[in-house]
C-alpha atoms as a PDB file:
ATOM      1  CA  UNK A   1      79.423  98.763 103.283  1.00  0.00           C
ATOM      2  CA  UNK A   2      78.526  96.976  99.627  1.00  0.00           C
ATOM      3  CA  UNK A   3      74.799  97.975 100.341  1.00  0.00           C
ATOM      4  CA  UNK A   4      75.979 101.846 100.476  1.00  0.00           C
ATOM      5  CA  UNK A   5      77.237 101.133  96.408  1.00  0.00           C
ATOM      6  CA  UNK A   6      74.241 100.483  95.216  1.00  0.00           C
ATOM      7  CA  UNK A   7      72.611 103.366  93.136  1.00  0.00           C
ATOM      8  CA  UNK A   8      71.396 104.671  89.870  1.00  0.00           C
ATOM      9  CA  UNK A   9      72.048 107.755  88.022  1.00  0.00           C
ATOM     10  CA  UNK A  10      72.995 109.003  84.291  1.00  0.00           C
ATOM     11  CA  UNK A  11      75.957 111.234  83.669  1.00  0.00           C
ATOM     12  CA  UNK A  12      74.662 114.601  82.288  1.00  0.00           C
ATOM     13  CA  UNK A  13      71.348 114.161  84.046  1.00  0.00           C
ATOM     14  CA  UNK A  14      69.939 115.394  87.431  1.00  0.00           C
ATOM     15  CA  UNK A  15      67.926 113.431  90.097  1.00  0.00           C
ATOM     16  CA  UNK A  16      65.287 114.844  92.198  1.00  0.00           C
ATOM     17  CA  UNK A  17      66.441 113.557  96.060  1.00  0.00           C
ATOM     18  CA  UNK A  18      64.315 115.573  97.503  1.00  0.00           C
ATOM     19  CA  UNK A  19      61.954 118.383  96.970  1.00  0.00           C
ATOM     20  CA  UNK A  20      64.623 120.897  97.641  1.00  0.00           C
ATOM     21  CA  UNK A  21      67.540 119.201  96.559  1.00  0.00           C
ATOM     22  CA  UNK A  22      69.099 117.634  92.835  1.00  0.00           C
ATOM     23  CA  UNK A  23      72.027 115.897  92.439  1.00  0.00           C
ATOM     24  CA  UNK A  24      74.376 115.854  89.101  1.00  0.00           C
ATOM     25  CA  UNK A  25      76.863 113.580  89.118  1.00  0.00           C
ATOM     26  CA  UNK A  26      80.536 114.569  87.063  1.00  0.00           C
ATOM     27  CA  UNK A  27      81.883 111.253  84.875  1.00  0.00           C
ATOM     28  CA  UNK A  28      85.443 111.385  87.054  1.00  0.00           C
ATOM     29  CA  UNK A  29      85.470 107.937  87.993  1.00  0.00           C
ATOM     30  CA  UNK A  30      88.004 106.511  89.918  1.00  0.00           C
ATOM     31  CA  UNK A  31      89.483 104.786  92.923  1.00  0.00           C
ATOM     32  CA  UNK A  32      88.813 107.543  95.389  1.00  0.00           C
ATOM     33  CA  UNK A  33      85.820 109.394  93.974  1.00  0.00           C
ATOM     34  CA  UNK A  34      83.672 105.940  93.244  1.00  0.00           C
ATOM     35  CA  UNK A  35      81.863 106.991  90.422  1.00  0.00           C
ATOM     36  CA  UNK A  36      82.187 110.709  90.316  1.00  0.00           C
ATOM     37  CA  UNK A  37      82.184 113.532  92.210  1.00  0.00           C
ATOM     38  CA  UNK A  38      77.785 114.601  93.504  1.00  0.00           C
ATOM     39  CA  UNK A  39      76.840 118.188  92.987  1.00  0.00           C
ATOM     40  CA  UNK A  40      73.896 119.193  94.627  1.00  0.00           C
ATOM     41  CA  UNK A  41      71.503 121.993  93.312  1.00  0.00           C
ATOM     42  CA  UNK A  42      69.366 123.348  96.460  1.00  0.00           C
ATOM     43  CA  UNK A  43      66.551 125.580  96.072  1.00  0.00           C
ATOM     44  CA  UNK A  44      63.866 126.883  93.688  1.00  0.00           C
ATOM     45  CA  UNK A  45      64.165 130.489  92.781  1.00  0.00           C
ATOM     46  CA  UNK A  46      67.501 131.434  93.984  1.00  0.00           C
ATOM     47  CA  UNK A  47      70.277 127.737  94.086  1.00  0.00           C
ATOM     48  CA  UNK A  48      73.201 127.140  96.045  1.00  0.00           C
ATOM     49  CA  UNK A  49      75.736 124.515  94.176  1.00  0.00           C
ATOM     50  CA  UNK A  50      77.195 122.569  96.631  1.00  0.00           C
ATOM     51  CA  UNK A  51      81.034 120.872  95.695  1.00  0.00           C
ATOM     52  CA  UNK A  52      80.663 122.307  91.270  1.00  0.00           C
ATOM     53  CA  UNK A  53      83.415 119.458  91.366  1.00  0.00           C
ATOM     54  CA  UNK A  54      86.521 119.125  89.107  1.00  0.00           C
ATOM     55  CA  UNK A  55      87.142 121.151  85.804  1.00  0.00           C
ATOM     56  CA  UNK A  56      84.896 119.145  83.026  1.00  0.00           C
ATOM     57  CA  UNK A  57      82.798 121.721  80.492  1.00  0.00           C
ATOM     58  CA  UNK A  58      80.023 118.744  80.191  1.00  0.00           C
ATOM     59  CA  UNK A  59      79.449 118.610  83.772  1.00  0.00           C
ATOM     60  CA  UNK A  60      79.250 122.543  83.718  1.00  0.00           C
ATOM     61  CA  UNK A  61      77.150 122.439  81.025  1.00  0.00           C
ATOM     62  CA  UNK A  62      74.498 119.666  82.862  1.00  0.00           C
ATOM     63  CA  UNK A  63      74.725 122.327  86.194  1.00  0.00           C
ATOM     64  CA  UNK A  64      73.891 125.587  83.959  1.00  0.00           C
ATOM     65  CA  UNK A  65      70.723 123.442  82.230  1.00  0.00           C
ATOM     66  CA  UNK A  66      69.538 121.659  85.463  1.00  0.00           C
ATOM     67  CA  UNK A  67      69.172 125.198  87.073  1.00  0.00           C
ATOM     68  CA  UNK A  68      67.368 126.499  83.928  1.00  0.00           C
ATOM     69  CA  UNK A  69      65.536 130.047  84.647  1.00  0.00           C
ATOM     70  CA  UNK A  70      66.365 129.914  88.379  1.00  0.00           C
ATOM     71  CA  UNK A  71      69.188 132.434  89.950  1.00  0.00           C
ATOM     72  CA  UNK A  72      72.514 130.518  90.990  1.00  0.00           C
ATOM     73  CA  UNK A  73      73.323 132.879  94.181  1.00  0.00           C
ATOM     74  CA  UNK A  74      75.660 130.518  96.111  1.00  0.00           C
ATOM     75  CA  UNK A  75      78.329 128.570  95.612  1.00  0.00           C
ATOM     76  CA  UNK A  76      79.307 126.575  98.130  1.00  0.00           C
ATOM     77  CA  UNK A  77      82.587 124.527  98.353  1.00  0.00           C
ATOM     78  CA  UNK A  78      83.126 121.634 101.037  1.00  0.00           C
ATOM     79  CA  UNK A  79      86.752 121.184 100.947  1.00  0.00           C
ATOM     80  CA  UNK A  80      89.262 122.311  98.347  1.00  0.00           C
ATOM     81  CA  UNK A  81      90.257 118.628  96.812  1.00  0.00           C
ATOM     82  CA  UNK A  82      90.787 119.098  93.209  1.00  0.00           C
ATOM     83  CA  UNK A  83      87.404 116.954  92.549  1.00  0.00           C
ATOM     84  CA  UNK A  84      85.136 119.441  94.303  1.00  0.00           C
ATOM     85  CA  UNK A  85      86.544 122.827  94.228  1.00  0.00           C
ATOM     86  CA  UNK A  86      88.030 123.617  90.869  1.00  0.00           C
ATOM     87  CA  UNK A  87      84.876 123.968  88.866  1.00  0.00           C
ATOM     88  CA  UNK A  88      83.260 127.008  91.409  1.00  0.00           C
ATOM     89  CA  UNK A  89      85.555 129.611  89.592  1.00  0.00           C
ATOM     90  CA  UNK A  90      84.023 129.053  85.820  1.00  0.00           C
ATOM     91  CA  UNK A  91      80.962 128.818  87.104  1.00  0.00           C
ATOM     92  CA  UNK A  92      81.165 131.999  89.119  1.00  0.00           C
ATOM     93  CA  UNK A  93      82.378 133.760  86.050  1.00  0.00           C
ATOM     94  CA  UNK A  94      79.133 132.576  83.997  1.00  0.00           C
ATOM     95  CA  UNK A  95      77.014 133.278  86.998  1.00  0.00           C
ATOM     96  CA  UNK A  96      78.386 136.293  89.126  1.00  0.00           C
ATOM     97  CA  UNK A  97      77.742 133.721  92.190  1.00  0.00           C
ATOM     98  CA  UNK A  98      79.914 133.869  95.372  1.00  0.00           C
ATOM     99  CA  UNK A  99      81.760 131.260  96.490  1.00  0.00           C
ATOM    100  CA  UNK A 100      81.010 130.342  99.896  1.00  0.00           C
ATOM    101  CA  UNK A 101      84.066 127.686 102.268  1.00  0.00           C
ATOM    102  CA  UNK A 102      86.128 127.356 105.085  1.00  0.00           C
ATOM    103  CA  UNK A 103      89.465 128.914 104.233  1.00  0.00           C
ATOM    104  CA  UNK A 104      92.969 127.631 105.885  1.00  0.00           C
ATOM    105  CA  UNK A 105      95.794 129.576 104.795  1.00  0.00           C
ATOM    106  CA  UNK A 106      98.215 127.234 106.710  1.00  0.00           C
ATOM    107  CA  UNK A 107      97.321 124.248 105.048  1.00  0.00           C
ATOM    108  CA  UNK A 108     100.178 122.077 104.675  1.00  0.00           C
ATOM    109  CA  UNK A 109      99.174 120.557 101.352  1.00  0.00           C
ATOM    110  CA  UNK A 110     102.744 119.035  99.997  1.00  0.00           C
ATOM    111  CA  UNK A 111     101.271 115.221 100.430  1.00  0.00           C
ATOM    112  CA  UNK A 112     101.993 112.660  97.700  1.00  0.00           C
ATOM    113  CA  UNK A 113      98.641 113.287  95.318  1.00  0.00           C
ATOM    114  CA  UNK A 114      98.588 109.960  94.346  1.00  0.00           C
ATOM    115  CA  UNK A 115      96.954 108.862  97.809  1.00  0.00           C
ATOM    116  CA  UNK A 116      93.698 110.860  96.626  1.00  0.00           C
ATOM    117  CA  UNK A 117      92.822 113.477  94.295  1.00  0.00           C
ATOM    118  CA  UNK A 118      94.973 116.400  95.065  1.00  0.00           C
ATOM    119  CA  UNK A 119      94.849 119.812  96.433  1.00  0.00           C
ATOM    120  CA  UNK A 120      93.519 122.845  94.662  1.00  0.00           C
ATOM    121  CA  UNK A 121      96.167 125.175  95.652  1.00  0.00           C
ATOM    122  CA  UNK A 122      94.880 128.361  93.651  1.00  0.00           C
ATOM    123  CA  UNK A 123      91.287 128.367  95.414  1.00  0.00           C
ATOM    124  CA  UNK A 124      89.968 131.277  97.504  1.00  0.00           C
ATOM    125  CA  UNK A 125      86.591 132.176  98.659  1.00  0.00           C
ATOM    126  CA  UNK A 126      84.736 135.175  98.655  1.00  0.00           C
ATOM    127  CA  UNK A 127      82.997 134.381 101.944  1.00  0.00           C
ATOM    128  CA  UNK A 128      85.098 132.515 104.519  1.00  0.00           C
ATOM    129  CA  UNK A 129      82.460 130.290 106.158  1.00  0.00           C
ATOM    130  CA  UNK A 130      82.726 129.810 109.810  1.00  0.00           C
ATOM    131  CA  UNK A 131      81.565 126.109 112.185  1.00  0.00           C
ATOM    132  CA  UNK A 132      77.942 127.193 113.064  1.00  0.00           C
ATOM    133  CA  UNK A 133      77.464 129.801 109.871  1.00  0.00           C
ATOM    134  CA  UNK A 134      74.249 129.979 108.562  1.00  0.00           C
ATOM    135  CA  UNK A 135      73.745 130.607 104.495  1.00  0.00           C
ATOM    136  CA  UNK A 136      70.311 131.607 103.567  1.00  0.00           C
ATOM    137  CA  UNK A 137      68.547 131.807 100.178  1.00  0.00           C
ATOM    138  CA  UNK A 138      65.069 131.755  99.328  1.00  0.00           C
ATOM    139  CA  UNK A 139      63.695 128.551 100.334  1.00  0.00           C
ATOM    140  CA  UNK A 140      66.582 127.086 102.238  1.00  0.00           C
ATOM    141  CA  UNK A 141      68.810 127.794 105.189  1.00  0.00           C
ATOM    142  CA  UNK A 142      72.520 125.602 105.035  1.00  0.00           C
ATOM    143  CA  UNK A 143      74.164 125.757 108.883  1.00  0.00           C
ATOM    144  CA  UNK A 144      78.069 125.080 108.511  1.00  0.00           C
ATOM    145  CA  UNK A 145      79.503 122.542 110.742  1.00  0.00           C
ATOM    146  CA  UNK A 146      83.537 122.621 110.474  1.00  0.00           C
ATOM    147  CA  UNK A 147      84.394 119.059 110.053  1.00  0.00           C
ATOM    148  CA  UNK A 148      88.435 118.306 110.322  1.00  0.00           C
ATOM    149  CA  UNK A 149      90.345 115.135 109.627  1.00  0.00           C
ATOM    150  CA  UNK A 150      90.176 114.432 105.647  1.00  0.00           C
ATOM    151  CA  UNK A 151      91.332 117.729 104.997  1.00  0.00           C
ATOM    152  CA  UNK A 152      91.310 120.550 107.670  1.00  0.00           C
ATOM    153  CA  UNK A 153      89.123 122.518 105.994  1.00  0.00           C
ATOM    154  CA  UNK A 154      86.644 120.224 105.221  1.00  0.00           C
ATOM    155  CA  UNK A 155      82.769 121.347 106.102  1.00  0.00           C
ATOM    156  CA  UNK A 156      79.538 120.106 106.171  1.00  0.00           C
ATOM    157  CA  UNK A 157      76.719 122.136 105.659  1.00  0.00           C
ATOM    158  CA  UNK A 158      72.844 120.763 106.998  1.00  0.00           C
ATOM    159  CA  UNK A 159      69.801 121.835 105.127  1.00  0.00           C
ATOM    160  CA  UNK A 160      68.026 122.775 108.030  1.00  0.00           C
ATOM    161  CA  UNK A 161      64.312 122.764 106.464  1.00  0.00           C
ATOM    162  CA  UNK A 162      64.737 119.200 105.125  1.00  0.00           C
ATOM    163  CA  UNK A 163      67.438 118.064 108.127  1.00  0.00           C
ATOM    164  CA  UNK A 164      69.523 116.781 105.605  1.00  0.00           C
ATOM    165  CA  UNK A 165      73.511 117.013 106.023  1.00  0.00           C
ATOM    166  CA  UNK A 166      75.408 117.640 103.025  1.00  0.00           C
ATOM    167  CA  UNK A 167      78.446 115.420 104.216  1.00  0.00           C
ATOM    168  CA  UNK A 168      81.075 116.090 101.601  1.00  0.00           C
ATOM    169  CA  UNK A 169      84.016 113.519 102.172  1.00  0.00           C
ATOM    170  CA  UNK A 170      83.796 113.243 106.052  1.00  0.00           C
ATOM    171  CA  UNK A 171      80.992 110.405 105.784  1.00  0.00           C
ATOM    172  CA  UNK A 172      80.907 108.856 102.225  1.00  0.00           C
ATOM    173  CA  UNK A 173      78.104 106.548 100.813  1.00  0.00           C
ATOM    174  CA  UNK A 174      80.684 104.273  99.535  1.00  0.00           C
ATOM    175  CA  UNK A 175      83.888 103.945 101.697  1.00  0.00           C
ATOM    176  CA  UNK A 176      85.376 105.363 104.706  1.00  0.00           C
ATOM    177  CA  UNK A 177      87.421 108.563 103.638  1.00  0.00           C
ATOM    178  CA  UNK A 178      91.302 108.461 103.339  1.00  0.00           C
ATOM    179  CA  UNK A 179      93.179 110.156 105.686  1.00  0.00           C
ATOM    180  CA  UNK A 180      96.396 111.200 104.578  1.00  0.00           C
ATOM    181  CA  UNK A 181      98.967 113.449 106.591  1.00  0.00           C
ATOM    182  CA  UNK A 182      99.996 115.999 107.323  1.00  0.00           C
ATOM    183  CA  UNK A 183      96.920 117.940 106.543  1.00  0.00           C
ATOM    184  CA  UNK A 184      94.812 114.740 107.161  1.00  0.00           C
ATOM    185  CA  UNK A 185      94.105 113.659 111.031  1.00  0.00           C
ATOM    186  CA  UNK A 186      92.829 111.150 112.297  1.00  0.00           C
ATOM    187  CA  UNK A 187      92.038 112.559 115.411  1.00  0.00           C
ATOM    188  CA  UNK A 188      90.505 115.516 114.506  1.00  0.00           C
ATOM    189  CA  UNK A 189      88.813 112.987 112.277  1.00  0.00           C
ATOM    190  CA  UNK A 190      87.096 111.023 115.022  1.00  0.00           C
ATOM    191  CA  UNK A 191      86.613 114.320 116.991  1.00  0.00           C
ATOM    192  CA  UNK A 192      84.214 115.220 113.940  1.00  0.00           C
ATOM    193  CA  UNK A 193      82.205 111.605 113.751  1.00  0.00           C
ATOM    194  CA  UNK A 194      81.135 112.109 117.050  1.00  0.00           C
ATOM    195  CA  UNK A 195      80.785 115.709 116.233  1.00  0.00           C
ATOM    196  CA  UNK A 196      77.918 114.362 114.152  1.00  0.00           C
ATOM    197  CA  UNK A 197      76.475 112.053 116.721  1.00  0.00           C
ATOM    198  CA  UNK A 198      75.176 114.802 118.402  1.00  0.00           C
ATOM    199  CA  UNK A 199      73.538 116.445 115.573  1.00  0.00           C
ATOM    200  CA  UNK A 200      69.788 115.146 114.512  1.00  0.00           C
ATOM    201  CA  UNK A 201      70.114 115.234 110.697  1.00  0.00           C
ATOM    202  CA  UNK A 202      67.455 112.436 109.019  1.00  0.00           C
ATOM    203  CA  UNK A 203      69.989 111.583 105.801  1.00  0.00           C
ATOM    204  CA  UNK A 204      72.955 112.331 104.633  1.00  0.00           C
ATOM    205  CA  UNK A 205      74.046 112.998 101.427  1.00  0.00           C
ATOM    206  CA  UNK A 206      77.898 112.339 100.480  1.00  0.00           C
ATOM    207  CA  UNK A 207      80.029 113.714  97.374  1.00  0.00           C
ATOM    208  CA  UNK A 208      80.654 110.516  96.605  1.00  0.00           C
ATOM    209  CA  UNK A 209      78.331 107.706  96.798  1.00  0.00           C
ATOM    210  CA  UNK A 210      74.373 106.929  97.430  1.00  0.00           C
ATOM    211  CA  UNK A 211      72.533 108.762 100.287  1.00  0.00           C
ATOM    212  CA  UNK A 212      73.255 107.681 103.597  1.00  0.00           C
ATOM    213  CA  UNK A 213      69.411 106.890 105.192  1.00  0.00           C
ATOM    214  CA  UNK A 214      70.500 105.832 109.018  1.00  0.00           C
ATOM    215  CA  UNK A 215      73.724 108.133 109.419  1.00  0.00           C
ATOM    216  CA  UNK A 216      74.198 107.706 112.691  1.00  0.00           C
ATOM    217  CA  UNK A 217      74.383 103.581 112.923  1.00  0.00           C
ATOM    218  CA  UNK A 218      77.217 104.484 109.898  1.00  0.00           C
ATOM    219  CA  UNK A 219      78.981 107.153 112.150  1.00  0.00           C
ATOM    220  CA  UNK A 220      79.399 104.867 114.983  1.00  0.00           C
ATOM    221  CA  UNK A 221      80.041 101.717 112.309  1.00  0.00           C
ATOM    222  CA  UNK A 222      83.168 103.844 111.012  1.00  0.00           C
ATOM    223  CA  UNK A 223      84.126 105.178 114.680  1.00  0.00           C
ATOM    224  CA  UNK A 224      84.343 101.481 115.293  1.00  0.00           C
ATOM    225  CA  UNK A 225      86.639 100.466 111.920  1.00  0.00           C
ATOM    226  CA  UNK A 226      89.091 103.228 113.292  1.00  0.00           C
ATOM    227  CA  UNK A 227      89.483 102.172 116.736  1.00  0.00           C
ATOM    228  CA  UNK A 228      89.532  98.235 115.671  1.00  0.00           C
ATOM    229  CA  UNK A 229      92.365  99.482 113.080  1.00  0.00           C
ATOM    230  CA  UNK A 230      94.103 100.925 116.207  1.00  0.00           C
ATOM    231  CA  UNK A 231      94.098  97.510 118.627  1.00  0.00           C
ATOM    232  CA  UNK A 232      95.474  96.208 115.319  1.00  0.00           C
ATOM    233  CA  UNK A 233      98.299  98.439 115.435  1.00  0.00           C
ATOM    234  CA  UNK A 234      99.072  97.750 118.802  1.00  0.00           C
ATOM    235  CA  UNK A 235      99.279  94.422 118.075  1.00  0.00           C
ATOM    236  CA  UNK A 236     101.339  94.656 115.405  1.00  0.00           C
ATOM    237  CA  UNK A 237     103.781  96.472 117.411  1.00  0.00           C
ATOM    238  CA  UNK A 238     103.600  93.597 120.454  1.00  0.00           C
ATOM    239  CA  UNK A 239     104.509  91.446 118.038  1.00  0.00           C
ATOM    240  CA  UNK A 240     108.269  93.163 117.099  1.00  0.00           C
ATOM    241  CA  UNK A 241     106.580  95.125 113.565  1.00  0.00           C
ATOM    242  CA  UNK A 242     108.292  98.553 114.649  1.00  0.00           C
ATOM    243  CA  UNK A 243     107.964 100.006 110.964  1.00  0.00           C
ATOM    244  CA  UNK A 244     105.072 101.173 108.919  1.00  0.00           C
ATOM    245  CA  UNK A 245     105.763  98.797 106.177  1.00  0.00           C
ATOM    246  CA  UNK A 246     106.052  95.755 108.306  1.00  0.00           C
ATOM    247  CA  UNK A 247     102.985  96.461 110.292  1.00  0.00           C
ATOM    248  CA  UNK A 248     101.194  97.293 106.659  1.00  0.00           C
ATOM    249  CA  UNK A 249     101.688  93.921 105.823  1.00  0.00           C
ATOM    250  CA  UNK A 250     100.217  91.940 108.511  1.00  0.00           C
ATOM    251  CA  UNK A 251      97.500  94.069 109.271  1.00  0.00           C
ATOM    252  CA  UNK A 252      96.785  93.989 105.118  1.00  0.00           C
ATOM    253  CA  UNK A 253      97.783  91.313 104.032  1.00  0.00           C
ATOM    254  CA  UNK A 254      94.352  90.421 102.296  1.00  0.00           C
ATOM    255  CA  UNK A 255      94.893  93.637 100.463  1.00  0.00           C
ATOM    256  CA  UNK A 256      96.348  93.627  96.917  1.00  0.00           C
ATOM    257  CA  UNK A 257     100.036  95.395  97.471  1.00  0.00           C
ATOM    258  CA  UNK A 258      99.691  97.818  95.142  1.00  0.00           C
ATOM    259  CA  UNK A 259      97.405  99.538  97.852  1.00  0.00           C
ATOM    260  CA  UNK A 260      99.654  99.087 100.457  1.00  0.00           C
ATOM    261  CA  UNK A 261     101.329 102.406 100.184  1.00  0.00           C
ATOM    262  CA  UNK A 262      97.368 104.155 100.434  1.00  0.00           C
ATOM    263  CA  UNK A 263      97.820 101.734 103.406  1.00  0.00           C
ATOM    264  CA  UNK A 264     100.641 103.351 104.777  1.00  0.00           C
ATOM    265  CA  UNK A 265      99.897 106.700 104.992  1.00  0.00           C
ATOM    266  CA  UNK A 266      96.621 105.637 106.470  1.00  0.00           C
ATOM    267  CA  UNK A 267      98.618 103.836 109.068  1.00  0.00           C
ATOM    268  CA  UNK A 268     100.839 106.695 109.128  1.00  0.00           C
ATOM    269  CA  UNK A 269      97.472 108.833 110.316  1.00  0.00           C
ATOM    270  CA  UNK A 270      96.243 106.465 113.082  1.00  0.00           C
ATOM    271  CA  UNK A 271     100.039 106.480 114.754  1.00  0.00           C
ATOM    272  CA  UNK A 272     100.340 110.127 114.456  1.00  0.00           C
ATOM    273  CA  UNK A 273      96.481 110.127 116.822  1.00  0.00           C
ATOM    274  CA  UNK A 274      98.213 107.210 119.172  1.00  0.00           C
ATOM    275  CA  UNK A 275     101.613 109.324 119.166  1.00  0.00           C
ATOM    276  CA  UNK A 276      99.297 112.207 120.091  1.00  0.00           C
ATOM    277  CA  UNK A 277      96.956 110.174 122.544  1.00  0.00           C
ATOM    278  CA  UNK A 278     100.845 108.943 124.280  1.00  0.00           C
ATOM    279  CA  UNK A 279      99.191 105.289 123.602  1.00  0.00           C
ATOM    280  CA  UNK A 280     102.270 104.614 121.302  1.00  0.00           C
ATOM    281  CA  UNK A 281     106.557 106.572 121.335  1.00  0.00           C
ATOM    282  CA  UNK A 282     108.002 107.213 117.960  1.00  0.00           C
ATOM    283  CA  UNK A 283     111.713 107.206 117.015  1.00  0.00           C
ATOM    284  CA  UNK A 284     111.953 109.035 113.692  1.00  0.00           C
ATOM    285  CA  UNK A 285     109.508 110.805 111.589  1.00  0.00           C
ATOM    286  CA  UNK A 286     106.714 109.688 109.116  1.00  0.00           C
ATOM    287  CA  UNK A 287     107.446 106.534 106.881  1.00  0.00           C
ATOM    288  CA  UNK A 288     110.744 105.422 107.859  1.00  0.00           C
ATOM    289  CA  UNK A 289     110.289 105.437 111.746  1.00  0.00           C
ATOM    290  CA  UNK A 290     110.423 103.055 114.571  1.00  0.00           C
ATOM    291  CA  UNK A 291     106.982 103.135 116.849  1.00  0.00           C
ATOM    292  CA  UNK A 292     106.630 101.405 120.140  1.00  0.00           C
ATOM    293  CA  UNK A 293     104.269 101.295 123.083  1.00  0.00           C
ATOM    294  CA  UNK A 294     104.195 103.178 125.707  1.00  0.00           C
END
């Protein structure tokens, strides 16, 4: 996926992707936002903000002066990880804007933050978007598609007049997204890839990450990682590695170790599908327990 890293862009300063859409990037760097989290100004006279991204008064700063004389009237949230949701309140209170995402009240969000970026626990919208919602401004029309498996609230939302999808962390220009449990599934995961096969959106444009040009030769090139990662698991597990940590380290053991507990959990998401899928029997729970074929 190397060819996916390869991009251009200035902190503080917006790129025209396309004649509706602008992209600011935030300077959070790191291991699971690449090099920042991608806000996305669509529109002319009246602009939806798509993920405002984490607190940072610079990168609010760049979003107020990209829009310029033109009415912010949506803001619109993908999923509530603390890189994309957290700045849509201080930027409501500058602009009066609504806040537009999918809201799960039942989100189990107690996972270990140090697998990604965290959950921003104190977020609420004004408008709870719905799969197959439609969010109109003046020049543009955003359809919702619910999205589940890295978070299960996570949406994507199309521009239909340009057929672009706005792909938050479900398809990344970078990486394949991290899946951690409980609220992460990898089921509902794969259920939403080839949610997105069926759709006919021209490019994709991820949070994190360059614009994604032939989305659906990606799609099915990440469906593919998955299911591989799966046969490796069961073959693991032939071979007498009953535990998470011993299967981690065959199946990555060209990884450096101090990933190998992202690993885990990651693992820990793909046995939960098989548990699920009665491909695989568990003994336990989570971390700690014994798995074995069926």
């Amino acid at each position: 996926m190397s060819s996916l890293s390869n991009f251009s862009f200035e902190y503080g300063a917006s790129d025209q992707i396309t004649p509706l859409v602008k992209r600011l990037i935030a300077k959070n760097p790191g291991p699971f936002t690449f090099t920042g989290t991608g806000t996305f100004i669509v529109g002319t006279k009246e602009l939806a903000i798509i993920d405002p991204g984490p607190i940072d008064d610079d990168h609010l700063k760049a979003i107020i002066k990209t829009s310029g004389k033109n009415k912010i009237s949506h803001i619109i949230v993908t999923h509530t990880h603390n890189d994309h949701s957290p700045l849509s309140k201080p930027l409501q209170e500058i602009t009066g804007a609504p806040i537009y995402s999918y809201f799960n009240e039942a989100m189990d969000t107690k996972t270990n933050n140090q697998f990604e970026e965290g959950y921003d626990n104190s977020f609420k919208p004004d408008v709870i978007v719905k799969d197959g919602d439609l969010i109109k401004g003046f020049d543009w029309t955003l359809e919702a598609i619910h999205t589940p498996g890295h978070t299960s609230n996570h949406m994507c939302y199309s521009l239909l007049e340009e057929k672009i999808l706005f792909s938050g962390d479900h398809v990344m220009g970078w990486s394949t997204t991290v899946i951690v449990p409980p609220d992460g599934d990898m089921d509902e995961y794969l259920k939403s890839l080839e949610k997105l096969l069926d759709r006919n959106d021209n490019i994709y444009l991820p949070t994190h990450g360059t614009q994604i040009d032939n989305p659906h030769d990606l799609v099915n090139k990440y469906i593919e990682h998955r299911i591989n990662r799966e046969e490796q698991i069961i073959k693991a597990i032939k071979s007498g590695n009953f535990k998470i940590n011993e299967m981690v380290k065959i199946i990555y053991s060209d990884v450096d170790p101090g990933l190998h507990p992202a690993a885990s959990m990651s693992t820990l998401a793909h046995l939960n599908r098989m548990v699920k899928n009665k491909i695989i029997k568990v003994d336990g729970q989570g971390l700690k327990a014994d798995y074995s074929i069926v």
